[in-house]
Structures are given as structure tokens and as C-alpha cells.
PDB file of N, CA and C in Angstrom:
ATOM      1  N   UNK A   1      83.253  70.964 103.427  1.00  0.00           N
ATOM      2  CA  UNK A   1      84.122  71.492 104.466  1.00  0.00           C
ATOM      3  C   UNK A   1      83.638  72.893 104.845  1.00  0.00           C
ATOM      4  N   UNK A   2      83.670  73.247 106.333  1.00  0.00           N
ATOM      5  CA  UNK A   2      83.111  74.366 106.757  1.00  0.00           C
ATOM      6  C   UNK A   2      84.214  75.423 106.405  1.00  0.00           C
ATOM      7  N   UNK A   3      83.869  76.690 106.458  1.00  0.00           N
ATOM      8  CA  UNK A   3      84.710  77.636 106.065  1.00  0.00           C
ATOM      9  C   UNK A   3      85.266  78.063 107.283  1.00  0.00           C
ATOM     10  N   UNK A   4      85.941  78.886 107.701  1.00  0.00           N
ATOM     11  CA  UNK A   4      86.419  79.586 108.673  1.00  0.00           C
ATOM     12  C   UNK A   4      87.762  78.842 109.460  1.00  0.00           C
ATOM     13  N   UNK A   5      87.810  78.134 109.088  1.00  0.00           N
ATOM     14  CA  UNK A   5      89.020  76.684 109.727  1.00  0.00           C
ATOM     15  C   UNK A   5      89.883  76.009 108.714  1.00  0.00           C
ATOM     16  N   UNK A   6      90.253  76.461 107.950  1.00  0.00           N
ATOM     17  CA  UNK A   6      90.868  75.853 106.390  1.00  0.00           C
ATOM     18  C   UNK A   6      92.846  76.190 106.918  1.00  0.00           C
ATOM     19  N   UNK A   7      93.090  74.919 106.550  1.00  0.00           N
ATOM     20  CA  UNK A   7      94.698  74.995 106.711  1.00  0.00           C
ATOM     21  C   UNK A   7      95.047  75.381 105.656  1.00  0.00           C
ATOM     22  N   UNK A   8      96.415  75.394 105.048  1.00  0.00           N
ATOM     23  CA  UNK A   8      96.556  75.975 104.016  1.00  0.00           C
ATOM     24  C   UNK A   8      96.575  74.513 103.359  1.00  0.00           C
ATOM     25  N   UNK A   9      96.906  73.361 103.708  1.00  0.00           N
ATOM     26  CA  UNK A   9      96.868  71.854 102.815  1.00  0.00           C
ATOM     27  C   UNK A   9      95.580  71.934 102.908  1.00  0.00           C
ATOM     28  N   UNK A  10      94.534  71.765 103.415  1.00  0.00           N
ATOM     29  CA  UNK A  10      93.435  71.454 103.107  1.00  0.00           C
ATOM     30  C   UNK A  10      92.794  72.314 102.005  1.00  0.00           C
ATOM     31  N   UNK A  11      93.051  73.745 102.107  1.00  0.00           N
ATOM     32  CA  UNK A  11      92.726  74.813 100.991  1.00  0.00           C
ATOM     33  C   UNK A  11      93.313  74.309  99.690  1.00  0.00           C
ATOM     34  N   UNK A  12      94.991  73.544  99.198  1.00  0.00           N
ATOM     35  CA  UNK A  12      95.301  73.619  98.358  1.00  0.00           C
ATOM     36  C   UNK A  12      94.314  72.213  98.069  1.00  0.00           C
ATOM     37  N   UNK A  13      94.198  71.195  98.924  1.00  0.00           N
ATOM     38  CA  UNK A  13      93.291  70.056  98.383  1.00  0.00           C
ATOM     39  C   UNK A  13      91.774  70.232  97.984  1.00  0.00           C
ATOM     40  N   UNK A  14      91.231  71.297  98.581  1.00  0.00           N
ATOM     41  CA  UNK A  14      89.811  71.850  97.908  1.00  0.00           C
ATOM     42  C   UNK A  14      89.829  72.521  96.521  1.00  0.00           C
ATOM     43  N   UNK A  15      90.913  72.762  96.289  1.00  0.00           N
ATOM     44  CA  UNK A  15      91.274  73.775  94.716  1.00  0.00           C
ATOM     45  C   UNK A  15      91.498  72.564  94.001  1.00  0.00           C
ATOM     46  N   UNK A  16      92.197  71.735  94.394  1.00  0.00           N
ATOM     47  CA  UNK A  16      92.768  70.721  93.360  1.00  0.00           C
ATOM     48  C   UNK A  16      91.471  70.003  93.118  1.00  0.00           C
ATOM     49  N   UNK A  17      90.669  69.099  93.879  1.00  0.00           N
ATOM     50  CA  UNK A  17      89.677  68.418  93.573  1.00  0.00           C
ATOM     51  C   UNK A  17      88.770  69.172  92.810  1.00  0.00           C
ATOM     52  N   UNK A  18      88.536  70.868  93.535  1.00  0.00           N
ATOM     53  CA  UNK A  18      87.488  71.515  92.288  1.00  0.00           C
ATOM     54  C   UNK A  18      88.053  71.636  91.081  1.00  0.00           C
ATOM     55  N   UNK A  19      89.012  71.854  90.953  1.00  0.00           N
ATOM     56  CA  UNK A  19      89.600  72.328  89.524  1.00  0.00           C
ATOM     57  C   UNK A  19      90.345  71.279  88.399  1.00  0.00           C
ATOM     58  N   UNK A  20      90.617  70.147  89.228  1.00  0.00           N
ATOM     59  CA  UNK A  20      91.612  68.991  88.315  1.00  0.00           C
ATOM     60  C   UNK A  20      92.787  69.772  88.063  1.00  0.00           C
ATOM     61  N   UNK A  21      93.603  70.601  88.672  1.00  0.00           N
ATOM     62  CA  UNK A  21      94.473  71.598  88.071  1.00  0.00           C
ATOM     63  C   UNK A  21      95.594  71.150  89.231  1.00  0.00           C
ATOM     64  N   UNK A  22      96.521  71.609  89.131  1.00  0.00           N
ATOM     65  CA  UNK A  22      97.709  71.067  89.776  1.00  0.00           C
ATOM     66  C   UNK A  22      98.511  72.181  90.389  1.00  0.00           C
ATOM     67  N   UNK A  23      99.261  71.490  91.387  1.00  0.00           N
ATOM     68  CA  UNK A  23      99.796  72.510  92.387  1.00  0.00           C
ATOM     69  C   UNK A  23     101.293  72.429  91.830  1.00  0.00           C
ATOM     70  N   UNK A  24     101.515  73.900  92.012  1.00  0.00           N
ATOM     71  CA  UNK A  24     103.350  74.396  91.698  1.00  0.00           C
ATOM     72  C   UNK A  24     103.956  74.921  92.583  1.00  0.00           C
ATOM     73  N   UNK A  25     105.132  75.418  92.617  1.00  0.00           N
ATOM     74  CA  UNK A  25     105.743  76.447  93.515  1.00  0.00           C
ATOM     75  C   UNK A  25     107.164  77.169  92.746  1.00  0.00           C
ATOM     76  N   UNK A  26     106.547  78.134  91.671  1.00  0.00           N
ATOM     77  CA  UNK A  26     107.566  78.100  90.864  1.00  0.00           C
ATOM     78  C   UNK A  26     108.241  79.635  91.322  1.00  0.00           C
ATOM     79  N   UNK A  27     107.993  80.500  92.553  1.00  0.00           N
ATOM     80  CA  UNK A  27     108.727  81.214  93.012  1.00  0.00           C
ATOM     81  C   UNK A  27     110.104  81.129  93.407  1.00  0.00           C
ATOM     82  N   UNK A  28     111.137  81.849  93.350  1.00  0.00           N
ATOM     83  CA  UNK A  28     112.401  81.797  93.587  1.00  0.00           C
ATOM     84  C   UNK A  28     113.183  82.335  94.812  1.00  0.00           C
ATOM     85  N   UNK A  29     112.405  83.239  94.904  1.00  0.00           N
ATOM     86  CA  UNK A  29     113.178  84.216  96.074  1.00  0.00           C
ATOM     87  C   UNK A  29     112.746  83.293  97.395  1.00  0.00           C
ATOM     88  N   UNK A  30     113.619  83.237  98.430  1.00  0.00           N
ATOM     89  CA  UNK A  30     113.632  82.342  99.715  1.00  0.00           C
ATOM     90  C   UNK A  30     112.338  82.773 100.364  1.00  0.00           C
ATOM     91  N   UNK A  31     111.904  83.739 100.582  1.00  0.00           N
ATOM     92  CA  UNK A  31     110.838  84.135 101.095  1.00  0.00           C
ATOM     93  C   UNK A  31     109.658  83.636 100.384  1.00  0.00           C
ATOM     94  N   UNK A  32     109.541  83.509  99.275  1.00  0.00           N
ATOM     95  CA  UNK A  32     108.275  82.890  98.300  1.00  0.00           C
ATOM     96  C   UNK A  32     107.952  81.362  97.921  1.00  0.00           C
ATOM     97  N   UNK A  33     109.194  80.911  98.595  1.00  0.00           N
ATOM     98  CA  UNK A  33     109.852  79.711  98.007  1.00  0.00           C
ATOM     99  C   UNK A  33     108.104  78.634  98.391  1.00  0.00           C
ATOM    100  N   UNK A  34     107.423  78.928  99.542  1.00  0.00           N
ATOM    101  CA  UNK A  34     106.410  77.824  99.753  1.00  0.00           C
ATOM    102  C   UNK A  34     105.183  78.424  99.836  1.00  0.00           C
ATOM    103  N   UNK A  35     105.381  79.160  98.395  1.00  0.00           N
ATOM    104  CA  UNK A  35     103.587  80.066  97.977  1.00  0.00           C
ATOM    105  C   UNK A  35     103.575  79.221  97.068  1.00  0.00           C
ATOM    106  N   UNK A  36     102.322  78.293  96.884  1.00  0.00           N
ATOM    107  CA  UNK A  36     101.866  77.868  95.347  1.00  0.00           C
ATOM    108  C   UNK A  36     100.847  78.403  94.831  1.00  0.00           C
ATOM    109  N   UNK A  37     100.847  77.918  93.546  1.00  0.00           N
ATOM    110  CA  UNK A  37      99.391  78.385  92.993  1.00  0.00           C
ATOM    111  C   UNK A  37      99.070  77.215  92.064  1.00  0.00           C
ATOM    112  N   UNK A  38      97.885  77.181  92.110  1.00  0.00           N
ATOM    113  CA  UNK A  38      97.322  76.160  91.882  1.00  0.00           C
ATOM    114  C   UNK A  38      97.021  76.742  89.956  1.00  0.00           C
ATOM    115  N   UNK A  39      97.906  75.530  88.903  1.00  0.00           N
ATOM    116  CA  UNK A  39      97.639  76.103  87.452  1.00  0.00           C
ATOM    117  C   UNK A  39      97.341  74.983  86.711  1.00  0.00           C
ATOM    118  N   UNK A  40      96.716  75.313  85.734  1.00  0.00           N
ATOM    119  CA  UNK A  40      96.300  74.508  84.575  1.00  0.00           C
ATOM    120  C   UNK A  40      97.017  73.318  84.348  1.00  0.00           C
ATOM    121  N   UNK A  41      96.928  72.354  84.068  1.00  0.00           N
ATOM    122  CA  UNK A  41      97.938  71.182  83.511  1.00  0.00           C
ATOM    123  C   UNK A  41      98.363  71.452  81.694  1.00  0.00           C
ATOM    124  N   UNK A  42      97.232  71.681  81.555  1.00  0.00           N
ATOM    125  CA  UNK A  42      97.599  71.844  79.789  1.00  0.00           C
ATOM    126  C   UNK A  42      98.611  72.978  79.365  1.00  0.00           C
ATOM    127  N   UNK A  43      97.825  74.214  80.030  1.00  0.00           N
ATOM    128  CA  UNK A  43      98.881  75.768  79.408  1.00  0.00           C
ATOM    129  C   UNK A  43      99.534  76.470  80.717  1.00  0.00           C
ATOM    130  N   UNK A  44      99.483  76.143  82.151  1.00  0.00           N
ATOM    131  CA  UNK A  44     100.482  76.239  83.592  1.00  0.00           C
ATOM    132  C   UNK A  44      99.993  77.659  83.420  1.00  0.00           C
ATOM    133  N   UNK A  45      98.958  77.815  83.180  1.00  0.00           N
ATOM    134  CA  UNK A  45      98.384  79.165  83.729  1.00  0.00           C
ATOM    135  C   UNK A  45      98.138  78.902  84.887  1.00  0.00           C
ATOM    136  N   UNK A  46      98.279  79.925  85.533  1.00  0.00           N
ATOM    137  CA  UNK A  46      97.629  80.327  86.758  1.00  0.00           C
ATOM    138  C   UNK A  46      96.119  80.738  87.077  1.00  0.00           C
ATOM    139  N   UNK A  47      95.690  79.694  87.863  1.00  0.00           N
ATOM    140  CA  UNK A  47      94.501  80.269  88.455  1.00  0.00           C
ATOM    141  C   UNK A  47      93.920  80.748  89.510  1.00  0.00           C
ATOM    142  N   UNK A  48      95.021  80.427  90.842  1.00  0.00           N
ATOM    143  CA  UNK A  48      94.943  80.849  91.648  1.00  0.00           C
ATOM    144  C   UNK A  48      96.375  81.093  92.668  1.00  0.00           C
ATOM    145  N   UNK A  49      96.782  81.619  93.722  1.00  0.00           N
ATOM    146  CA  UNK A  49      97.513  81.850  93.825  1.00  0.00           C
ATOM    147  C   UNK A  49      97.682  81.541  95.394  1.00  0.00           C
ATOM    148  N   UNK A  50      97.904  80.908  96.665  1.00  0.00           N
ATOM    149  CA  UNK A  50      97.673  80.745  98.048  1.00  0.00           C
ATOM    150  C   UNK A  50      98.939  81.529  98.886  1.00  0.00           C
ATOM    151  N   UNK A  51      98.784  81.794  99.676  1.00  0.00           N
ATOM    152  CA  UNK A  51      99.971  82.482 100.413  1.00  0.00           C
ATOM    153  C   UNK A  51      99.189  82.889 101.941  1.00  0.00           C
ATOM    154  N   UNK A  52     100.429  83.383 103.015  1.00  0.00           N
ATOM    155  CA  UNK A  52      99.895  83.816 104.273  1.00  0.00           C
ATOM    156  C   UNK A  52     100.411  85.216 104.245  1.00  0.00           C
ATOM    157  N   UNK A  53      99.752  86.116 104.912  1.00  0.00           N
ATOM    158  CA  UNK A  53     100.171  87.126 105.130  1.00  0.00           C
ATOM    159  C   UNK A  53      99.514  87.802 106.485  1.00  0.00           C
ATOM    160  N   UNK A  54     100.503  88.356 107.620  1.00  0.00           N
ATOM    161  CA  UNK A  54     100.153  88.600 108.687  1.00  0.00           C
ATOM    162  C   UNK A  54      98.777  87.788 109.350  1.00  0.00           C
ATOM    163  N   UNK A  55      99.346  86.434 109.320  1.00  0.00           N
ATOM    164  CA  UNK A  55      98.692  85.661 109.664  1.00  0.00           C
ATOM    165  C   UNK A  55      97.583  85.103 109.119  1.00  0.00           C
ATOM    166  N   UNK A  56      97.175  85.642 108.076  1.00  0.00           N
ATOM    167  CA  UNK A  56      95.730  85.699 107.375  1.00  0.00           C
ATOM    168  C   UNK A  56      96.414  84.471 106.454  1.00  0.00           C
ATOM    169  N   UNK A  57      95.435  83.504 105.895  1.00  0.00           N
ATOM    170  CA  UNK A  57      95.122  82.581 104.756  1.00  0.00           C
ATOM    171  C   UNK A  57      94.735  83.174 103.427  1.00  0.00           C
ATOM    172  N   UNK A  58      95.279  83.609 102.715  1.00  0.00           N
ATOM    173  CA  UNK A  58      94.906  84.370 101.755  1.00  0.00           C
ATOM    174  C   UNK A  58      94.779  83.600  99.670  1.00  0.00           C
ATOM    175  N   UNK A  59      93.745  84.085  99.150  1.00  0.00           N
ATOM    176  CA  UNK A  59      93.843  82.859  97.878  1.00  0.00           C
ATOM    177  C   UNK A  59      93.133  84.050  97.146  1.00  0.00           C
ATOM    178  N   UNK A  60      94.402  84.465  95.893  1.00  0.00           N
ATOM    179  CA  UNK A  60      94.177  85.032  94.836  1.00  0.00           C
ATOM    180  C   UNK A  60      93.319  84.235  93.796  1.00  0.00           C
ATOM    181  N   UNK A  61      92.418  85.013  93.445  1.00  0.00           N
ATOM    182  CA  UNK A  61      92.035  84.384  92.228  1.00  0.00           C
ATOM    183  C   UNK A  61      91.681  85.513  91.024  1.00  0.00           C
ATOM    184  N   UNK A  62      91.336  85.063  89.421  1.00  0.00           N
ATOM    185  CA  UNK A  62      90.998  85.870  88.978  1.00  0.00           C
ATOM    186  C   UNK A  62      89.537  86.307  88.686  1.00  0.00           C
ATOM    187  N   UNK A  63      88.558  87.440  88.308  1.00  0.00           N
ATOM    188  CA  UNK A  63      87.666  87.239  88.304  1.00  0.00           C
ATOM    189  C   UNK A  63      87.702  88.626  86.959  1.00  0.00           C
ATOM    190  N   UNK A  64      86.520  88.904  86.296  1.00  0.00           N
ATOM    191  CA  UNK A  64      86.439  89.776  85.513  1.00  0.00           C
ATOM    192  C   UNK A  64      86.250  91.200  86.027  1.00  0.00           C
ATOM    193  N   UNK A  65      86.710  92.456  85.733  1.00  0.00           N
ATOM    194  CA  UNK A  65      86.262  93.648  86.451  1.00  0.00           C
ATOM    195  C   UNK A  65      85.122  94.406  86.888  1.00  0.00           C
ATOM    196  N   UNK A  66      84.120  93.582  86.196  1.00  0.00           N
ATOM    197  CA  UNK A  66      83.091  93.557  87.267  1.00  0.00           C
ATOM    198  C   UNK A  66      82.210  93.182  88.383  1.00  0.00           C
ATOM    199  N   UNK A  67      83.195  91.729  88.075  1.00  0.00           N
ATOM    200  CA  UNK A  67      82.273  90.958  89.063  1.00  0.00           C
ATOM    201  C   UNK A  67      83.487  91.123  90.489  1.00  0.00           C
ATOM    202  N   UNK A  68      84.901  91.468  89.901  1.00  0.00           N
ATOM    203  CA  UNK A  68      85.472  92.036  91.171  1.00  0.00           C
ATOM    204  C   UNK A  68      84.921  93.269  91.875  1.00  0.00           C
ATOM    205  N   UNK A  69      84.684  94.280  90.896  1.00  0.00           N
ATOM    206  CA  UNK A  69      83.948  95.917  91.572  1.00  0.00           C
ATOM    207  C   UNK A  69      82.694  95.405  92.837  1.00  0.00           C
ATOM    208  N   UNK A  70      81.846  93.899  92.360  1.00  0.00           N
ATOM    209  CA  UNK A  70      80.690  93.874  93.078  1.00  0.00           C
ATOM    210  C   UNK A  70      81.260  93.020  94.638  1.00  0.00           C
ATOM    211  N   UNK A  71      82.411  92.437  93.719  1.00  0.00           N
ATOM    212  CA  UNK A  71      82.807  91.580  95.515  1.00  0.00           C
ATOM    213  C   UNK A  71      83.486  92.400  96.051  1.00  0.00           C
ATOM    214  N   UNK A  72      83.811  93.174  95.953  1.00  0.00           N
ATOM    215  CA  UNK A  72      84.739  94.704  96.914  1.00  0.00           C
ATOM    216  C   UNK A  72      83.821  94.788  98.429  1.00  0.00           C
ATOM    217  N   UNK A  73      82.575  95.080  97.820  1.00  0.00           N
ATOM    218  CA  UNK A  73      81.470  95.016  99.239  1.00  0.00           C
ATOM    219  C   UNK A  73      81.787  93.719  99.782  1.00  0.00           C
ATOM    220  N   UNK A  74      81.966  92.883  99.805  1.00  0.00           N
ATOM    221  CA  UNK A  74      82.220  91.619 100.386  1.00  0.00           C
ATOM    222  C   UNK A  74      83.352  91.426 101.584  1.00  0.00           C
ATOM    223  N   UNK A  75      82.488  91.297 103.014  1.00  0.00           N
ATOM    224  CA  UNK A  75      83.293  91.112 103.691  1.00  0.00           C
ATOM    225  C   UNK A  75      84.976  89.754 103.481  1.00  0.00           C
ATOM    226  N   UNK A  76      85.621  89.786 103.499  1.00  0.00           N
ATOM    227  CA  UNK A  76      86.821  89.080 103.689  1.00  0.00           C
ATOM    228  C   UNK A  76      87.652  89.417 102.378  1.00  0.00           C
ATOM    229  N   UNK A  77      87.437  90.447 101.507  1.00  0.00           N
ATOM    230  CA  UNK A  77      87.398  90.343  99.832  1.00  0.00           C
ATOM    231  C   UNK A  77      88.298  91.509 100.157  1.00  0.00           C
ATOM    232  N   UNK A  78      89.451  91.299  99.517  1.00  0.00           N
ATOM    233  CA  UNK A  78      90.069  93.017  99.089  1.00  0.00           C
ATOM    234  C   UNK A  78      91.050  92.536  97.627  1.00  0.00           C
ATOM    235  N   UNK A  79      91.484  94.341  97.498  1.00  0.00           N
ATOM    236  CA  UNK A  79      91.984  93.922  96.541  1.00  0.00           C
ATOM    237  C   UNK A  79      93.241  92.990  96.482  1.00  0.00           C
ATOM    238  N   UNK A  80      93.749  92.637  95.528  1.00  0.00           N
ATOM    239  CA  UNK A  80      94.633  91.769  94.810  1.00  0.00           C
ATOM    240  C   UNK A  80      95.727  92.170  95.816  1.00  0.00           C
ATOM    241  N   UNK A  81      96.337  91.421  96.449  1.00  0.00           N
ATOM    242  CA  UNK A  81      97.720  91.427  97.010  1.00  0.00           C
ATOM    243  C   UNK A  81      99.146  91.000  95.504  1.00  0.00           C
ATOM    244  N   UNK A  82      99.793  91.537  95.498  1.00  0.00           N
ATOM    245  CA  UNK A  82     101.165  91.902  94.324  1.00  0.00           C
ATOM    246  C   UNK A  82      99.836  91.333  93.398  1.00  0.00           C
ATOM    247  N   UNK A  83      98.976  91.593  92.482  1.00  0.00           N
ATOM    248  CA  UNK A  83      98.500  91.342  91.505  1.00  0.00           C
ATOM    249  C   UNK A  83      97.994  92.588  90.879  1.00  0.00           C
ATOM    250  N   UNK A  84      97.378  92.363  89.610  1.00  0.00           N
ATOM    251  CA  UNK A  84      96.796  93.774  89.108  1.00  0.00           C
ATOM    252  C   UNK A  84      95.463  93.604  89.672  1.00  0.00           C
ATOM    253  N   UNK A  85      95.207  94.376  90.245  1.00  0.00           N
ATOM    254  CA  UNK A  85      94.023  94.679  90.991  1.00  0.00           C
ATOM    255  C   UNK A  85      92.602  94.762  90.291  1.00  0.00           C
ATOM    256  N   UNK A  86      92.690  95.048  88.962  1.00  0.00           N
ATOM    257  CA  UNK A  86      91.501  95.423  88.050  1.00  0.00           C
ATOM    258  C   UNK A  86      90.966  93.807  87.677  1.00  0.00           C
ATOM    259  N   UNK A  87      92.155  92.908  87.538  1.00  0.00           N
ATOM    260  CA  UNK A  87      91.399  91.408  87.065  1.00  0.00           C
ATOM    261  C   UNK A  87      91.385  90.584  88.090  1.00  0.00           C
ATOM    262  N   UNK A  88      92.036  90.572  89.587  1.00  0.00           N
ATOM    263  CA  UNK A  88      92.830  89.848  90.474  1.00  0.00           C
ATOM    264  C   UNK A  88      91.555  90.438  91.998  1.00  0.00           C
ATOM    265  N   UNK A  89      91.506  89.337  92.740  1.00  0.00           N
ATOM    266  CA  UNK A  89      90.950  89.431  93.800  1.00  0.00           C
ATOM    267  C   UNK A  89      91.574  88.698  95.072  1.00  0.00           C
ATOM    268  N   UNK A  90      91.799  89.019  95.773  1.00  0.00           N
ATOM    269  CA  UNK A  90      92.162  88.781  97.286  1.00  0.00           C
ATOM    270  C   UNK A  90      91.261  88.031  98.516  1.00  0.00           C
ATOM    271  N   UNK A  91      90.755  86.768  98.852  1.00  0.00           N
ATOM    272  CA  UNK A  91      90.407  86.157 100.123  1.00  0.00           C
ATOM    273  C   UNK A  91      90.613  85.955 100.868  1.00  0.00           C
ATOM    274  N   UNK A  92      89.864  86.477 102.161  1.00  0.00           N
ATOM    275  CA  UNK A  92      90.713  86.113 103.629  1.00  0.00           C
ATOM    276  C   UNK A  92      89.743  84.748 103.982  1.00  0.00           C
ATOM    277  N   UNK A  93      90.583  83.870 103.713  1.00  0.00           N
ATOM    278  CA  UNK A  93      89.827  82.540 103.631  1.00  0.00           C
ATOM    279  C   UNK A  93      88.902  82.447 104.389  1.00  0.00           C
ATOM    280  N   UNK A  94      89.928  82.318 105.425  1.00  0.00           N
ATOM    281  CA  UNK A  94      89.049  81.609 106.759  1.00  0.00           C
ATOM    282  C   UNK A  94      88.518  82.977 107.895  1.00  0.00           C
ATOM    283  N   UNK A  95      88.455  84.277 107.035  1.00  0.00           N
ATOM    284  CA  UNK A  95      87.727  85.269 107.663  1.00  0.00           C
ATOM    285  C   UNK A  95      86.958  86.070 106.682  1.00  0.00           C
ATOM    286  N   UNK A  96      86.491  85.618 105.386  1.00  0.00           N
ATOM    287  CA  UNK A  96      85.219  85.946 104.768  1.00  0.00           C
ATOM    288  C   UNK A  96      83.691  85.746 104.650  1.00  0.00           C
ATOM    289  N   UNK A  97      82.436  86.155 104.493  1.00  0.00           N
ATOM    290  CA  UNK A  97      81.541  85.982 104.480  1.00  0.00           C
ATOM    291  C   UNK A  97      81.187  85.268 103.612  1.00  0.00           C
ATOM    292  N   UNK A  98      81.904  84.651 102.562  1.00  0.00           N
ATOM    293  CA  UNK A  98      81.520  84.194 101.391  1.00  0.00           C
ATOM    294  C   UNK A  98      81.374  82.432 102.180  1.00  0.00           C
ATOM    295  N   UNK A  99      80.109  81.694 101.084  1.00  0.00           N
ATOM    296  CA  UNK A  99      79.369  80.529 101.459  1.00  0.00           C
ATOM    297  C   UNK A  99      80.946  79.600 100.634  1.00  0.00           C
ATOM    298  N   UNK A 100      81.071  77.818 101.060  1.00  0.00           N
ATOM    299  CA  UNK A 100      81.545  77.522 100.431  1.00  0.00           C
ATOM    300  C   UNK A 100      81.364  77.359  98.979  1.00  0.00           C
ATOM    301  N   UNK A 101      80.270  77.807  98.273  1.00  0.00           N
ATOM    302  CA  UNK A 101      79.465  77.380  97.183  1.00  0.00           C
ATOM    303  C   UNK A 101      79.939  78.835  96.479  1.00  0.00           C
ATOM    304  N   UNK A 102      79.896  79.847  97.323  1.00  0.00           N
ATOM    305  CA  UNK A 102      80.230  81.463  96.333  1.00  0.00           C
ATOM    306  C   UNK A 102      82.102  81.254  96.549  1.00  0.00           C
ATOM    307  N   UNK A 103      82.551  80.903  96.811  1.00  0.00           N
ATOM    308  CA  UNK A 103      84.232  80.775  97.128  1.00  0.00           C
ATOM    309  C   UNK A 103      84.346  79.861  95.891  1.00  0.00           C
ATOM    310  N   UNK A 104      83.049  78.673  95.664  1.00  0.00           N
ATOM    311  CA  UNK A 104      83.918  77.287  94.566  1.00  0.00           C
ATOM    312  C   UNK A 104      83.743  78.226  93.146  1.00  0.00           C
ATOM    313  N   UNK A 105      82.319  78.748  93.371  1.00  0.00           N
ATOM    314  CA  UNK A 105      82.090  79.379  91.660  1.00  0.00           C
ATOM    315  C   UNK A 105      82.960  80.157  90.991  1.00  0.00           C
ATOM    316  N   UNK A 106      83.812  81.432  92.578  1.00  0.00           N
ATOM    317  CA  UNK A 106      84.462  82.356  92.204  1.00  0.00           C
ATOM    318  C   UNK A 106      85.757  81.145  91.599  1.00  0.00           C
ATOM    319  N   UNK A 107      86.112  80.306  91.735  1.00  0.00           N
ATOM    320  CA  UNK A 107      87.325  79.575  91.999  1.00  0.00           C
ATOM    321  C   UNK A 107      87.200  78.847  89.757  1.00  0.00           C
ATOM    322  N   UNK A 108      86.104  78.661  90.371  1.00  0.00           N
ATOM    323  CA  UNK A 108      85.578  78.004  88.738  1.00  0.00           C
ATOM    324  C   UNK A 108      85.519  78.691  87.785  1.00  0.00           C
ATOM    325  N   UNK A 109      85.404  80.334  88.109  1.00  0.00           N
ATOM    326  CA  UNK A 109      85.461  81.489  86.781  1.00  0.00           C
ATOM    327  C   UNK A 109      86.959  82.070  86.913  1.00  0.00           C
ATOM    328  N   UNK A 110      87.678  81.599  88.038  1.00  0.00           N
ATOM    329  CA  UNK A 110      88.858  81.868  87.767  1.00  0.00           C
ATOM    330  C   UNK A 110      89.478  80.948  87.067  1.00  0.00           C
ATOM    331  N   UNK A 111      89.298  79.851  86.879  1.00  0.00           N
ATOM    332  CA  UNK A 111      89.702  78.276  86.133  1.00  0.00           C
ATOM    333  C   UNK A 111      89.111  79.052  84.789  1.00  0.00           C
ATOM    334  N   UNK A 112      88.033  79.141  84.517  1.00  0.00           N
ATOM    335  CA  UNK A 112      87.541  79.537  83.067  1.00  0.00           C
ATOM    336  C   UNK A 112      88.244  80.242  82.606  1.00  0.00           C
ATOM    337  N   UNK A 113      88.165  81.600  83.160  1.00  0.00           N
ATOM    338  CA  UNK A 113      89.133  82.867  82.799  1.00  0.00           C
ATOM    339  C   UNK A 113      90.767  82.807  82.684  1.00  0.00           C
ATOM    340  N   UNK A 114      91.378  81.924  82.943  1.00  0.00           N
ATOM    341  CA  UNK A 114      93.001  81.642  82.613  1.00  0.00           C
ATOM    342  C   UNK A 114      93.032  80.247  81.429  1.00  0.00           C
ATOM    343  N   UNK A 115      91.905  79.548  81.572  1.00  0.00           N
ATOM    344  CA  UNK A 115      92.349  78.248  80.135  1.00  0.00           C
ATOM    345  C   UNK A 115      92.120  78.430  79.413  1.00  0.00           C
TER     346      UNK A 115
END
């Protein structure tokens, strides 16, 4: 699937097939109520996190603090939206430079890094 055009169902169905991991929506507040994040089946960690914000497609994931410091330069990349910013990274999906292949790996060391 090409990048730049991702719905938010199609985004949560590219996480699920890469990851075998399963979709939740365990927010409460009415406003959060239809953010999921896509978590582990075994320990419901979290590995990633999907949401919109001012229109943007946005998909938390985690990555280690350095390999976040190096994607900072990365167009579509900022920091962590409500996350801790030092382990947590921010995608503007469908307005980053990243290949679908650098989006799956980051997606796969965020799967590593929470099981």
C-alpha cells in the first residue's frame, strides 16, 4: 500500500497484519472514546497508539532514545503527542517521508520493545 493516502481503517489493518497484535479502544473520556491502539494479545501492552489530530493521521509508536533523537530529522516525525517523548514517537502518516518499509520496521521495534 502506497503511503500518503492511508484511512485510518486501512492504517489499523496494516498494523494488525504486521504485528498479529490486536486492536482496543480502552479510553474513557467521550472525546477518546474512538482512539485505538493497537496491543499485544498475550500482556495488552501497547504498541502503538492511532488517533487524528487537526486533521492529520497520526500513529504513536515506541522506539528507543536513540533511534528517536535520529528520526527527529525526519520529515513527518515529531515528538510524542500526550506520550513521554524520550521513548514515544509521533507520525504524520500520510504526510511523512518515511518509505512503507522504514514505517513497518519502526512499527516492528515498537512490537519488540513493549512484549
Amino acid at each position: 500500500m502506497a503511503f500518503g493516502n492511508f484511512s485510518k481503517r486501512e492504517l489499523l489493518d496494516w498494523l494488525l497484519d504486521l504485528t498479529e497484535a490486536e486492536e482496543a479502544y480502552p479510553f474513557t473520556r467521550e472525546k477518546s472514546k474512538s482512539t485505538p491502539i493497537i496491543r499485544h494479545r498475550r500482556n495488552k501492552k501497547m504498541l502503538a497508539l492511532v488517533t487524528h489530530r487537526e486533521g492529520k493521521l497520526l500513529l504513536n509508536l515506541k522506539l528507543k532514545p536513540e533511534q528517536i533523537e535520529i528520526m527527529m530529522d525526519t520529515k513527518g516525525v515529531i515528538p510524542a503527542y500526550h506520550m513521554n517523548k524520550k521513548h514515544w514517537l509521533t507520525v504524520w502518516v500520510n504526510e511523512t517521508e518515511l518509505s512503507e518499509s522504514e514505517l513497518a520496521a519502526m512499527v516492528l521495534e515498537s512490537s519488540r520493545l513493549t512484549s
